[in-house]
PDBML (XML) file of the C-alpha atoms, coordinates in Angstrom:
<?xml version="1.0" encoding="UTF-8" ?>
<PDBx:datablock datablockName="MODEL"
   xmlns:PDBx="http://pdbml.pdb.org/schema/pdbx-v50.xsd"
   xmlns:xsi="http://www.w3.org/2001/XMLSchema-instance"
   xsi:schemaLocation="http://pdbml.pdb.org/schema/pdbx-v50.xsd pdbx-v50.xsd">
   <PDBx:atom_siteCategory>
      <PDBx:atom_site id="1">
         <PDBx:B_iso_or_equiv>0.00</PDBx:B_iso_or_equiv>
         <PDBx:Cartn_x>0.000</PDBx:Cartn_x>
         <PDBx:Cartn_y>0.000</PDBx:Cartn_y>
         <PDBx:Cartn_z>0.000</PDBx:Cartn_z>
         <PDBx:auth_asym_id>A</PDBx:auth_asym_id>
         <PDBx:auth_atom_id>CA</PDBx:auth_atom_id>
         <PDBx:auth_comp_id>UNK</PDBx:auth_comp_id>
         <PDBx:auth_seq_id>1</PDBx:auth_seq_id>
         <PDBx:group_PDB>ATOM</PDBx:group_PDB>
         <PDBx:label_alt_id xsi:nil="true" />
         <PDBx:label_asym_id>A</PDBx:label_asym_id>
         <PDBx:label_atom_id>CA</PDBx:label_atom_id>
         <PDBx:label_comp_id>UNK</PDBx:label_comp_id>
         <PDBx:label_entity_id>1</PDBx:label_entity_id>
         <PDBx:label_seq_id>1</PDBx:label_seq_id>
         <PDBx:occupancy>1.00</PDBx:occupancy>
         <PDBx:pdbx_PDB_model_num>1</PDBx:pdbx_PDB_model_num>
         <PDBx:type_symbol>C</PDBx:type_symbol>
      </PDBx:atom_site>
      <PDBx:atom_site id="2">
         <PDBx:B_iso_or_equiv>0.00</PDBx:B_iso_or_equiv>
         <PDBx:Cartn_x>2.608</PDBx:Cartn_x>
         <PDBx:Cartn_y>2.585</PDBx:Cartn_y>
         <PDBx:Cartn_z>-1.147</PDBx:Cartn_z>
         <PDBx:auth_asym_id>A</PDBx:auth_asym_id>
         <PDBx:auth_atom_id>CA</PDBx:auth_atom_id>
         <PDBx:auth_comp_id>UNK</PDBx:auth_comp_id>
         <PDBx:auth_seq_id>2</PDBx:auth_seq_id>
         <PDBx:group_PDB>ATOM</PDBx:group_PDB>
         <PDBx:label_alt_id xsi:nil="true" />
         <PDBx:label_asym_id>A</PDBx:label_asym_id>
         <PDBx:label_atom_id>CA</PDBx:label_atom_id>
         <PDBx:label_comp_id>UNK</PDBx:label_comp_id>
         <PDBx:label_entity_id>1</PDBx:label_entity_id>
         <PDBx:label_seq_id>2</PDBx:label_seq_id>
         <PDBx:occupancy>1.00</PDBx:occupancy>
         <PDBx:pdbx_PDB_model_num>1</PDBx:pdbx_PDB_model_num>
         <PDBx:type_symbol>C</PDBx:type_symbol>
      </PDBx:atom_site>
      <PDBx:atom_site id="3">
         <PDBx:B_iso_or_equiv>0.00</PDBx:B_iso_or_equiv>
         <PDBx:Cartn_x>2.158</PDBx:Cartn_x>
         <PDBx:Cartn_y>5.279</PDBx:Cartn_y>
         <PDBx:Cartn_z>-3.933</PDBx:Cartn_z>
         <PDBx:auth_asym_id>A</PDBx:auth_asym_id>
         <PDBx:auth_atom_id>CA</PDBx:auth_atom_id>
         <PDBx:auth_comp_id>UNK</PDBx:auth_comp_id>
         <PDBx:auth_seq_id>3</PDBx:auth_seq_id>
         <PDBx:group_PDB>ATOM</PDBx:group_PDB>
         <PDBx:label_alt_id xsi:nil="true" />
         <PDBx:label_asym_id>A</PDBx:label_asym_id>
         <PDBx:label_atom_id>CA</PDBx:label_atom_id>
         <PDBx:label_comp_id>UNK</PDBx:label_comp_id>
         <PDBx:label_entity_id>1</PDBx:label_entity_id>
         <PDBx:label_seq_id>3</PDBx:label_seq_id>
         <PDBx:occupancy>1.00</PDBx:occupancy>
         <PDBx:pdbx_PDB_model_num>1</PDBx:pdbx_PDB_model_num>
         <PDBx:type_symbol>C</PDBx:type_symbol>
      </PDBx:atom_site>
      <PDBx:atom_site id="4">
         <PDBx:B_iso_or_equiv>0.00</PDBx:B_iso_or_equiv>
         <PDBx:Cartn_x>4.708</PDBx:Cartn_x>
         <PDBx:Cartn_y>3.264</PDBx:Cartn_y>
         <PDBx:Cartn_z>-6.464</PDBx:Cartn_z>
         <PDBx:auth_asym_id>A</PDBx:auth_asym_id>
         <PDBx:auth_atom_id>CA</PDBx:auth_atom_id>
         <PDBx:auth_comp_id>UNK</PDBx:auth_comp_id>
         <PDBx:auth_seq_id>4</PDBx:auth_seq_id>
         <PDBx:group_PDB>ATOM</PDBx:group_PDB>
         <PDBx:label_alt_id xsi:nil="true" />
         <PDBx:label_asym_id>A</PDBx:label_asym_id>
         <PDBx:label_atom_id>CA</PDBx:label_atom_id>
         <PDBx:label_comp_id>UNK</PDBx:label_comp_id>
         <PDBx:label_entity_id>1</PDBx:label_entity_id>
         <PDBx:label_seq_id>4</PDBx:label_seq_id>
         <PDBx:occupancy>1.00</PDBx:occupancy>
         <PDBx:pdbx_PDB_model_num>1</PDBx:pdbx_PDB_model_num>
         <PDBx:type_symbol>C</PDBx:type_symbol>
      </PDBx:atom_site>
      <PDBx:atom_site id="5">
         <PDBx:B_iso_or_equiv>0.00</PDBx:B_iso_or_equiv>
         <PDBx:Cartn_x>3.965</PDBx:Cartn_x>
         <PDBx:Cartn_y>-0.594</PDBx:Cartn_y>
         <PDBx:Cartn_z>-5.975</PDBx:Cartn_z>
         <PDBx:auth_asym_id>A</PDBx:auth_asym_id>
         <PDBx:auth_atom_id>CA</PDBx:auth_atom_id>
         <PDBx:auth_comp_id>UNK</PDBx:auth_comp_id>
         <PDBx:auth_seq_id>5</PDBx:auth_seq_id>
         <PDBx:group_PDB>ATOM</PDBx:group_PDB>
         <PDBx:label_alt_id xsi:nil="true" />
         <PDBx:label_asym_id>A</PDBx:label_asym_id>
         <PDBx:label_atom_id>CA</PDBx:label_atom_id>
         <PDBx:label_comp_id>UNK</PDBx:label_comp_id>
         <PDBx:label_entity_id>1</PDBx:label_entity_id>
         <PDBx:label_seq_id>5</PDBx:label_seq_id>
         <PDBx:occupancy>1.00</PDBx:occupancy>
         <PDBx:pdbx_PDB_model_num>1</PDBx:pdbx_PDB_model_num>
         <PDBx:type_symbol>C</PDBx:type_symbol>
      </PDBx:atom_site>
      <PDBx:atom_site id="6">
         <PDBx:B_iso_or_equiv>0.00</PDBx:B_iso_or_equiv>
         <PDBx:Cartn_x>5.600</PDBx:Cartn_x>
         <PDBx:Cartn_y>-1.760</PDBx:Cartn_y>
         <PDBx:Cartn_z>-8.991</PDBx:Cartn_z>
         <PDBx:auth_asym_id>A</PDBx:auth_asym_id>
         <PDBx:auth_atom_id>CA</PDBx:auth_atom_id>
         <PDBx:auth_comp_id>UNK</PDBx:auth_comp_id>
         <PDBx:auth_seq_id>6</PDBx:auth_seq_id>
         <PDBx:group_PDB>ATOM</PDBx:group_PDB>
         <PDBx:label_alt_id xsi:nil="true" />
         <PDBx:label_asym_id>A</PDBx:label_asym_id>
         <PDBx:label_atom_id>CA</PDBx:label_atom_id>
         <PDBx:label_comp_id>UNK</PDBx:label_comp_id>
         <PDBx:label_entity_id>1</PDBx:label_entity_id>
         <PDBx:label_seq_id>6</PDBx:label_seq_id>
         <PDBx:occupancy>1.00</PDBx:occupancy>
         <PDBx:pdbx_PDB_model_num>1</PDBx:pdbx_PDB_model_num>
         <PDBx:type_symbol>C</PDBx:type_symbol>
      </PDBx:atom_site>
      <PDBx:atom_site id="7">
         <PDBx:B_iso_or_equiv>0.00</PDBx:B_iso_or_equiv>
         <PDBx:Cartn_x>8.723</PDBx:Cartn_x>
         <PDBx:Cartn_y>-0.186</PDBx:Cartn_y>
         <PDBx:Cartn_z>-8.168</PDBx:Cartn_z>
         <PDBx:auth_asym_id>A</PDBx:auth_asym_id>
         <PDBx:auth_atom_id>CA</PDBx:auth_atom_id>
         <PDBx:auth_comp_id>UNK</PDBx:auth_comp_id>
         <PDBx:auth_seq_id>7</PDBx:auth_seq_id>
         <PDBx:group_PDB>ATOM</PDBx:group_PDB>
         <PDBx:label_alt_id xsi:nil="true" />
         <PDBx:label_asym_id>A</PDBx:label_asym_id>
         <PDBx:label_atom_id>CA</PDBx:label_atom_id>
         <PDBx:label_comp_id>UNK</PDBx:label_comp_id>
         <PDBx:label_entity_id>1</PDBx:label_entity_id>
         <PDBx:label_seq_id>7</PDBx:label_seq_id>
         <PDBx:occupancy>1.00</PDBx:occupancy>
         <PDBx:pdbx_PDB_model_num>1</PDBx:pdbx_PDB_model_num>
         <PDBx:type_symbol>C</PDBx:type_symbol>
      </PDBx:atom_site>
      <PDBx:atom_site id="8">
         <PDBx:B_iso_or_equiv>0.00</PDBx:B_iso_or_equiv>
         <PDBx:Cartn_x>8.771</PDBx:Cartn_x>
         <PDBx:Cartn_y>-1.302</PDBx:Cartn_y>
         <PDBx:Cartn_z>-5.119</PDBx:Cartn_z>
         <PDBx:auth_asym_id>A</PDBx:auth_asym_id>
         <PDBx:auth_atom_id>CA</PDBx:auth_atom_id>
         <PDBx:auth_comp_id>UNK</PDBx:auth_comp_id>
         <PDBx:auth_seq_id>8</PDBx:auth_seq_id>
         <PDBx:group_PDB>ATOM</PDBx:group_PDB>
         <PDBx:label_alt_id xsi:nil="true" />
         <PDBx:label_asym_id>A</PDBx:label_asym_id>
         <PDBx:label_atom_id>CA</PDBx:label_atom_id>
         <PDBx:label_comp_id>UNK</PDBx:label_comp_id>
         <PDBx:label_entity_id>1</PDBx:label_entity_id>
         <PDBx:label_seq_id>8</PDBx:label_seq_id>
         <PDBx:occupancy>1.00</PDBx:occupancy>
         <PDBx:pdbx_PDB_model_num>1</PDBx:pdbx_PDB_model_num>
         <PDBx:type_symbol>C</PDBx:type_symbol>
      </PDBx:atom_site>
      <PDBx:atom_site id="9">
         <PDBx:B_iso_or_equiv>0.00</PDBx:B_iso_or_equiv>
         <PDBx:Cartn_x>8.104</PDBx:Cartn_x>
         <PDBx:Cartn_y>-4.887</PDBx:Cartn_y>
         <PDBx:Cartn_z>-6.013</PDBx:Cartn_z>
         <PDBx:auth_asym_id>A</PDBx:auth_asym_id>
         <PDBx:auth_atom_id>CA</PDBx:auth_atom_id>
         <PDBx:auth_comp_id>UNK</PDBx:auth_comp_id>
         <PDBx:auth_seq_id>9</PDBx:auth_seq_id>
         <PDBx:group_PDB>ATOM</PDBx:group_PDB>
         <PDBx:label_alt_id xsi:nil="true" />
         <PDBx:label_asym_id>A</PDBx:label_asym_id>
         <PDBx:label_atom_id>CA</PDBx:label_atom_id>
         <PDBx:label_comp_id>UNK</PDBx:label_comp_id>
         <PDBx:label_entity_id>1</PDBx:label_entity_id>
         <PDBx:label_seq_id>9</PDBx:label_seq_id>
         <PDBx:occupancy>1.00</PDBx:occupancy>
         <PDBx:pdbx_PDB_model_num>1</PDBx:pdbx_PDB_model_num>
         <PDBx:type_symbol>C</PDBx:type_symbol>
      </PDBx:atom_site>
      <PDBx:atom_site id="10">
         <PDBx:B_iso_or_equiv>0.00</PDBx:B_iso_or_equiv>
         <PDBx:Cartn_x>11.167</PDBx:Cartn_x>
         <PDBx:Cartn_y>-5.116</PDBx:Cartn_y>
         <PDBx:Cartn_z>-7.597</PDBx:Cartn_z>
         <PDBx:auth_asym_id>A</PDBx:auth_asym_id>
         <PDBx:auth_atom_id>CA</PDBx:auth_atom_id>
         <PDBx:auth_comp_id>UNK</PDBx:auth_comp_id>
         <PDBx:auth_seq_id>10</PDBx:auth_seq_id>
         <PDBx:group_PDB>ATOM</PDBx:group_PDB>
         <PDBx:label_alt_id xsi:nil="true" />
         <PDBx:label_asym_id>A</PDBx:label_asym_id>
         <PDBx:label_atom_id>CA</PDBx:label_atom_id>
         <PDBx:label_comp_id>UNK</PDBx:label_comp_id>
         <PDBx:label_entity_id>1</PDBx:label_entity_id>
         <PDBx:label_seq_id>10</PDBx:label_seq_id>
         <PDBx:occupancy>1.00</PDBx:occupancy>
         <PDBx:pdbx_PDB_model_num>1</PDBx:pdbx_PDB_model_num>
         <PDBx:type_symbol>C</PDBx:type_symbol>
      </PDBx:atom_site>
      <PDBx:atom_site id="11">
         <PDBx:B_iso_or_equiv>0.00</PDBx:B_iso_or_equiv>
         <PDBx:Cartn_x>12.715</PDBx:Cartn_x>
         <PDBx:Cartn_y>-5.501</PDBx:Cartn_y>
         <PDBx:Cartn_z>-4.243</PDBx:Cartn_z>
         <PDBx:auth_asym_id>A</PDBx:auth_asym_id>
         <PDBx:auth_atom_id>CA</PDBx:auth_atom_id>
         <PDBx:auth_comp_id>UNK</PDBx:auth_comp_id>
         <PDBx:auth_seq_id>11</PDBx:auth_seq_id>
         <PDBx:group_PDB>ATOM</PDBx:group_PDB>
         <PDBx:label_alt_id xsi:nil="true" />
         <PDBx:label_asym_id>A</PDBx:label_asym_id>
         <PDBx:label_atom_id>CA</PDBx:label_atom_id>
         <PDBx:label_comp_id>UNK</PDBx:label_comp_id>
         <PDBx:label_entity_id>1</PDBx:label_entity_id>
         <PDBx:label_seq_id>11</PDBx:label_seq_id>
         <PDBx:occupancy>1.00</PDBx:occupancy>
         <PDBx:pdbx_PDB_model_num>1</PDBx:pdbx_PDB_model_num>
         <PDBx:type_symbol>C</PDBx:type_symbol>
      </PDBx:atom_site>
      <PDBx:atom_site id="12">
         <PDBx:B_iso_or_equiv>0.00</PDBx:B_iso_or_equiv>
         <PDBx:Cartn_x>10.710</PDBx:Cartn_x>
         <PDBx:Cartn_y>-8.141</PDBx:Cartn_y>
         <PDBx:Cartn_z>-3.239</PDBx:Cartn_z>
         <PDBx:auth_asym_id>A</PDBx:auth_asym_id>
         <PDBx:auth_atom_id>CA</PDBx:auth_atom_id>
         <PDBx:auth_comp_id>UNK</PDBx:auth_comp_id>
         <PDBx:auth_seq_id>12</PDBx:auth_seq_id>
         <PDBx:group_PDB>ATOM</PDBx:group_PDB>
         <PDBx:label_alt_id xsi:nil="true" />
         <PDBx:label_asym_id>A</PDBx:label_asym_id>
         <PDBx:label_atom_id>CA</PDBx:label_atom_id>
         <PDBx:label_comp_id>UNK</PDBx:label_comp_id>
         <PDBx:label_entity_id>1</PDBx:label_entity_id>
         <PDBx:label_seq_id>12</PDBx:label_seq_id>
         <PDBx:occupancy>1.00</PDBx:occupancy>
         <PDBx:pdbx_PDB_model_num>1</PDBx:pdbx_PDB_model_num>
         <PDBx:type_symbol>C</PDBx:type_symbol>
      </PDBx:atom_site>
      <PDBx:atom_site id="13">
         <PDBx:B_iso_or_equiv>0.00</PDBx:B_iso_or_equiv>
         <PDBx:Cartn_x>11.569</PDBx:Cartn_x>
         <PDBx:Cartn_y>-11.823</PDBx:Cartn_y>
         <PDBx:Cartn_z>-3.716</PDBx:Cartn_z>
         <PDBx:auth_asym_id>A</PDBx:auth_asym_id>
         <PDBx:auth_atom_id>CA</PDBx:auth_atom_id>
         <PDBx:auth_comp_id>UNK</PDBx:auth_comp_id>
         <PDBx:auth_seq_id>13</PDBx:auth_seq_id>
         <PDBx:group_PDB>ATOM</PDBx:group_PDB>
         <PDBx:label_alt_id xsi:nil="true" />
         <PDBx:label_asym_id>A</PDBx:label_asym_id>
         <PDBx:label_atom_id>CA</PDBx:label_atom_id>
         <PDBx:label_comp_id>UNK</PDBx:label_comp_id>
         <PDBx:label_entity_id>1</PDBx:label_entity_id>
         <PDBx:label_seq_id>13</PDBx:label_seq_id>
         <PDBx:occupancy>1.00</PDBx:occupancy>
         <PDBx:pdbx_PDB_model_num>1</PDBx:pdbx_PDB_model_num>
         <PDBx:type_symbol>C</PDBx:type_symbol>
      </PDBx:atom_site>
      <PDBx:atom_site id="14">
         <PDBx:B_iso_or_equiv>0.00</PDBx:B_iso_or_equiv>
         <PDBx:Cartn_x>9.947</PDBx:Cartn_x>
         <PDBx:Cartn_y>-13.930</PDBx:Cartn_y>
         <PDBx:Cartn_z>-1.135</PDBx:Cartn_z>
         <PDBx:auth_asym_id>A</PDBx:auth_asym_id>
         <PDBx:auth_atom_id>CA</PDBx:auth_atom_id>
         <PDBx:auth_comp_id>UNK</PDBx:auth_comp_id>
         <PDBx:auth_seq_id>14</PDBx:auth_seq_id>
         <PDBx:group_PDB>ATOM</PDBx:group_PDB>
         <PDBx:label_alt_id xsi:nil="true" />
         <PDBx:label_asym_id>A</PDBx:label_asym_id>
         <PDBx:label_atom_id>CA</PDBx:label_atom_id>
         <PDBx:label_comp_id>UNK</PDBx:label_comp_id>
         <PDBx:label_entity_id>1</PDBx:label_entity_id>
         <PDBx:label_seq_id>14</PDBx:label_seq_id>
         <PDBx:occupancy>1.00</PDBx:occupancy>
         <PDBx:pdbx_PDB_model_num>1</PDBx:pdbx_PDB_model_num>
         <PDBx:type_symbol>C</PDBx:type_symbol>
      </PDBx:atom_site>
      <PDBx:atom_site id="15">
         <PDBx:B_iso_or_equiv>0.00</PDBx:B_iso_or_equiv>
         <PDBx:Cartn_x>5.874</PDBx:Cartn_x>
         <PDBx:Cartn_y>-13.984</PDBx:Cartn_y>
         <PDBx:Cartn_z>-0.870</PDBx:Cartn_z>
         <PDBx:auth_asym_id>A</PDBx:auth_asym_id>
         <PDBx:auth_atom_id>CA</PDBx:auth_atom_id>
         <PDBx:auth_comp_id>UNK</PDBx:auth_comp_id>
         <PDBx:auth_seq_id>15</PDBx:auth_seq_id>
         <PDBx:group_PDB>ATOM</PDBx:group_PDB>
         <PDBx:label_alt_id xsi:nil="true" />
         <PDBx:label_asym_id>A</PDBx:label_asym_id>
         <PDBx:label_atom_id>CA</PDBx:label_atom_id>
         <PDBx:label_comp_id>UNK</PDBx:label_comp_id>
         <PDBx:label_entity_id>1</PDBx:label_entity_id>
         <PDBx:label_seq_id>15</PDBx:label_seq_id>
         <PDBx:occupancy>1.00</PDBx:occupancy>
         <PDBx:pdbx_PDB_model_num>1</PDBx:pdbx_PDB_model_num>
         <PDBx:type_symbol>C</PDBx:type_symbol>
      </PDBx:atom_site>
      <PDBx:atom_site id="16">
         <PDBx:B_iso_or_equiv>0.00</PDBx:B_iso_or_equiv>
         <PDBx:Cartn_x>3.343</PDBx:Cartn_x>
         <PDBx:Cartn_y>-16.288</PDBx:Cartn_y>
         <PDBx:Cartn_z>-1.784</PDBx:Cartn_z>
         <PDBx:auth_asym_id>A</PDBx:auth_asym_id>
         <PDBx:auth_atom_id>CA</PDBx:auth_atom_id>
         <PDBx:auth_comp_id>UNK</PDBx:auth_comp_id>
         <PDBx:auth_seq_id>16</PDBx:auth_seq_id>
         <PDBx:group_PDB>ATOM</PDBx:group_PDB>
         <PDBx:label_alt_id xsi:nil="true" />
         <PDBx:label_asym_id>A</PDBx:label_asym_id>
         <PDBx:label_atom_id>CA</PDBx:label_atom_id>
         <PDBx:label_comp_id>UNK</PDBx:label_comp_id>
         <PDBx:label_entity_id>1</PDBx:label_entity_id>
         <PDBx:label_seq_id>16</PDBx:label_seq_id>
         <PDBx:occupancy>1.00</PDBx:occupancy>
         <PDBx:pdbx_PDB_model_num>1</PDBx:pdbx_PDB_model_num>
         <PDBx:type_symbol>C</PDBx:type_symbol>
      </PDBx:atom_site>
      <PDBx:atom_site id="17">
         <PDBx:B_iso_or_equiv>0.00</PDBx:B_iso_or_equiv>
         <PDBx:Cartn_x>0.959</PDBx:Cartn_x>
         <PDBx:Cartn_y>-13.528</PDBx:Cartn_y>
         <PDBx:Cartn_z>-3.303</PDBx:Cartn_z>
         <PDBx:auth_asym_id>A</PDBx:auth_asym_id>
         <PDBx:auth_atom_id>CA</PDBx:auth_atom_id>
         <PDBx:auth_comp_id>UNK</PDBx:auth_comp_id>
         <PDBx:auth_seq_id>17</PDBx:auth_seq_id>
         <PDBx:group_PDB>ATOM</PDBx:group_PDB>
         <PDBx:label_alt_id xsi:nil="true" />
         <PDBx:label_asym_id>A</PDBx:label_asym_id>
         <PDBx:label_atom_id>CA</PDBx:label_atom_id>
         <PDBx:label_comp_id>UNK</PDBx:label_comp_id>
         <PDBx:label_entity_id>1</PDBx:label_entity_id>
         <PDBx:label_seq_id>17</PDBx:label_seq_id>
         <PDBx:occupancy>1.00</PDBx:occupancy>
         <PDBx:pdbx_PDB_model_num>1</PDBx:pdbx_PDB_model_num>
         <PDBx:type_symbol>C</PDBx:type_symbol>
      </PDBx:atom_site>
      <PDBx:atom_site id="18">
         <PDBx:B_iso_or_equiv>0.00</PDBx:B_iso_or_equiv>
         <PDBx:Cartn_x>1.545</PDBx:Cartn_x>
         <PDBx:Cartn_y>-9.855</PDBx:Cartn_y>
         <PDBx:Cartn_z>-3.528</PDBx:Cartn_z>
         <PDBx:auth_asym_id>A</PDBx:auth_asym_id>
         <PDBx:auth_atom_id>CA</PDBx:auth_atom_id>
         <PDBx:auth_comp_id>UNK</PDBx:auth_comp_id>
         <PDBx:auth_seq_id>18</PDBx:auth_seq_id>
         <PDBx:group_PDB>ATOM</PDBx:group_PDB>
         <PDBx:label_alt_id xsi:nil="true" />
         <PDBx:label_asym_id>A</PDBx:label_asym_id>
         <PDBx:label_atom_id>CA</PDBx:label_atom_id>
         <PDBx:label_comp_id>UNK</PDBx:label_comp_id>
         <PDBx:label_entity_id>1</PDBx:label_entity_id>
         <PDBx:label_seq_id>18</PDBx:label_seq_id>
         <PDBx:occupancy>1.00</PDBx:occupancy>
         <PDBx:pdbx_PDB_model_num>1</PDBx:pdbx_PDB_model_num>
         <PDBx:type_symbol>C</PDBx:type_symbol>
      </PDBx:atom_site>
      <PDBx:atom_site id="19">
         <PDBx:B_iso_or_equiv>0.00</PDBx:B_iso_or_equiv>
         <PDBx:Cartn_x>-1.009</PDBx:Cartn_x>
         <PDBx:Cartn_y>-6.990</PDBx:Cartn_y>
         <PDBx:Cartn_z>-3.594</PDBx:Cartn_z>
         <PDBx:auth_asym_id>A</PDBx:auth_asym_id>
         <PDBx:auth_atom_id>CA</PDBx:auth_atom_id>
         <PDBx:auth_comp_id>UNK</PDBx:auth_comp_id>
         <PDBx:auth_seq_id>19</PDBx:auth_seq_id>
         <PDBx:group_PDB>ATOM</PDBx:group_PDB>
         <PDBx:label_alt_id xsi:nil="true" />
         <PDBx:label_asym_id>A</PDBx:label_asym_id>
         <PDBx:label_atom_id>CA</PDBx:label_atom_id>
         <PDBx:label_comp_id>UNK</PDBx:label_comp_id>
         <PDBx:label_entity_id>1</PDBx:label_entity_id>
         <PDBx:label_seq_id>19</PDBx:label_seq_id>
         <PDBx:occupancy>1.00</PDBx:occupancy>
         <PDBx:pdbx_PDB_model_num>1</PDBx:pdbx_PDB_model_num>
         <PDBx:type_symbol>C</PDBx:type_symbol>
      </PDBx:atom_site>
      <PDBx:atom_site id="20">
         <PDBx:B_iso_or_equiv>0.00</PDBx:B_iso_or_equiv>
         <PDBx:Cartn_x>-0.301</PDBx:Cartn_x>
         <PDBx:Cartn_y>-3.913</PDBx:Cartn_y>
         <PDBx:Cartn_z>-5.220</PDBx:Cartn_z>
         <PDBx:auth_asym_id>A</PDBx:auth_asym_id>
         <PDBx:auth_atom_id>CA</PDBx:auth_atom_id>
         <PDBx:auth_comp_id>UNK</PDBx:auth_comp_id>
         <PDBx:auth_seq_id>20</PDBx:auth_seq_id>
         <PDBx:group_PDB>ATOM</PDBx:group_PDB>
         <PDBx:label_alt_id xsi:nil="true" />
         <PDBx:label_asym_id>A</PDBx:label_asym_id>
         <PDBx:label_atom_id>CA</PDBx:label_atom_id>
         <PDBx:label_comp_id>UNK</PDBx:label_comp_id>
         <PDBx:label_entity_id>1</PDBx:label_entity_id>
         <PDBx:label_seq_id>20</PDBx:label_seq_id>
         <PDBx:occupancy>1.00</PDBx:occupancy>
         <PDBx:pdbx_PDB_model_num>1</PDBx:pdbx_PDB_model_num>
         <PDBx:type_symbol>C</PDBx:type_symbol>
      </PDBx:atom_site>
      <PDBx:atom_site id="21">
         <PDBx:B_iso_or_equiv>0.00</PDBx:B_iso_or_equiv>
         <PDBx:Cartn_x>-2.130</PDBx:Cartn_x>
         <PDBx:Cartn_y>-0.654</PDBx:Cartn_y>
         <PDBx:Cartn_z>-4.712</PDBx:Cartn_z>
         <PDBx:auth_asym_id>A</PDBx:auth_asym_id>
         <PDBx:auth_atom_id>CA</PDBx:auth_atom_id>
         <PDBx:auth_comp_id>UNK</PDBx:auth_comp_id>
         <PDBx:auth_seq_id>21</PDBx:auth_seq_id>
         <PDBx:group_PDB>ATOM</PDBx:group_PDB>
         <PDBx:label_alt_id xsi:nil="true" />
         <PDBx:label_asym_id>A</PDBx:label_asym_id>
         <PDBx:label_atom_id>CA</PDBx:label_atom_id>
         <PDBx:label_comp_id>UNK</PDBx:label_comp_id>
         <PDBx:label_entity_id>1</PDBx:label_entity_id>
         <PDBx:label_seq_id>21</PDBx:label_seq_id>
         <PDBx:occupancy>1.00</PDBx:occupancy>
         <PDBx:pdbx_PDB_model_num>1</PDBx:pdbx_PDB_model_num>
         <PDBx:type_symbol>C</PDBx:type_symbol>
      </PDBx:atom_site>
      <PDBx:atom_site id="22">
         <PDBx:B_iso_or_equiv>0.00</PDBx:B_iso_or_equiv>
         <PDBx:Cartn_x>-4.356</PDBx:Cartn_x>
         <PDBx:Cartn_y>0.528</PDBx:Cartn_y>
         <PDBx:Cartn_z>-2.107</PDBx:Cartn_z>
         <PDBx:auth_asym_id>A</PDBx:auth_asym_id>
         <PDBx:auth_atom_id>CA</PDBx:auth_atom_id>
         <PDBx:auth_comp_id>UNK</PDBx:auth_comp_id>
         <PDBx:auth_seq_id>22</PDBx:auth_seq_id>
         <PDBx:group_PDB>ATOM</PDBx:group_PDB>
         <PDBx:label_alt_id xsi:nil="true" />
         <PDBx:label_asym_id>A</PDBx:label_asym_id>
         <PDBx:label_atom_id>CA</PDBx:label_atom_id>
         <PDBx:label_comp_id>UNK</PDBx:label_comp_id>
         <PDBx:label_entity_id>1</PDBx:label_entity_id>
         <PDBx:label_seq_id>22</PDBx:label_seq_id>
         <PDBx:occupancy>1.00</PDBx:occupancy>
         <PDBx:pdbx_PDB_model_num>1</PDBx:pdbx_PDB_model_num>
         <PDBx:type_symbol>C</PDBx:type_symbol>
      </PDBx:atom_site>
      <PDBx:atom_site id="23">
         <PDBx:B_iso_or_equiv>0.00</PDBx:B_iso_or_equiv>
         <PDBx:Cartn_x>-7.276</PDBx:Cartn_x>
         <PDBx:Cartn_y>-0.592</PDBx:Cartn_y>
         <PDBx:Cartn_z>-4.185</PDBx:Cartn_z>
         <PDBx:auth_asym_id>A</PDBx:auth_asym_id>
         <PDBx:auth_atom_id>CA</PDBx:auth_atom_id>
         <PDBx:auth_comp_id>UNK</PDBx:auth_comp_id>
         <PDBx:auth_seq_id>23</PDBx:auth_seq_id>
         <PDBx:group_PDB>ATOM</PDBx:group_PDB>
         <PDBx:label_alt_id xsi:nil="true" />
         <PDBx:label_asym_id>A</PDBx:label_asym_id>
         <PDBx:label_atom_id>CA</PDBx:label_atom_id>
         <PDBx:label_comp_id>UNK</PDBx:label_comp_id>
         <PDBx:label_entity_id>1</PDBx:label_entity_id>
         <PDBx:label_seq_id>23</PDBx:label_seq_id>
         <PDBx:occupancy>1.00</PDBx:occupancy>
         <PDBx:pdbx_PDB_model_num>1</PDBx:pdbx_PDB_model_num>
         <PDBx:type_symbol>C</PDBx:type_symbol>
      </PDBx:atom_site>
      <PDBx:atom_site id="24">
         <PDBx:B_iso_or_equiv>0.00</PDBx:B_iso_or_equiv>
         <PDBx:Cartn_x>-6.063</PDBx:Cartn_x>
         <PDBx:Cartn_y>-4.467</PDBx:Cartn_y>
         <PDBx:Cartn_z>-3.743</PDBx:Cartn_z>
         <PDBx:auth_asym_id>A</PDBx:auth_asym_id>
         <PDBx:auth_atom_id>CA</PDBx:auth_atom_id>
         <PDBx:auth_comp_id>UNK</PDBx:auth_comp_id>
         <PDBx:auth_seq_id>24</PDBx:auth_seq_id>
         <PDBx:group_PDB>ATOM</PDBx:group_PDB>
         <PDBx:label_alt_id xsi:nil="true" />
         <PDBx:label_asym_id>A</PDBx:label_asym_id>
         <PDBx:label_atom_id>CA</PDBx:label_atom_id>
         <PDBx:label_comp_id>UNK</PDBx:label_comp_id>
         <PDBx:label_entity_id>1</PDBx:label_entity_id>
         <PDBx:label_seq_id>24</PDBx:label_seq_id>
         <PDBx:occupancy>1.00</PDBx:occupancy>
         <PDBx:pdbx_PDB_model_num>1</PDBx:pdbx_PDB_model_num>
         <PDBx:type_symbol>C</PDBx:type_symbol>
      </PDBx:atom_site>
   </PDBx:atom_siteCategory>
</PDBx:datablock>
């Protein structure tokens, strides 16, 4: 729930399912 998900997502390499946006 940040204002750039995608970029942060790059960064993120363990998680079983990933929500991006603060609409998800």
């Amino acid at each position: 729930e940040v204002e750039s998900p995608w970029e942060l997502v790059e960064h993120i390499r363990h998680a079983g399912a990933i929500f991006l946006g603060n609409s998800t």
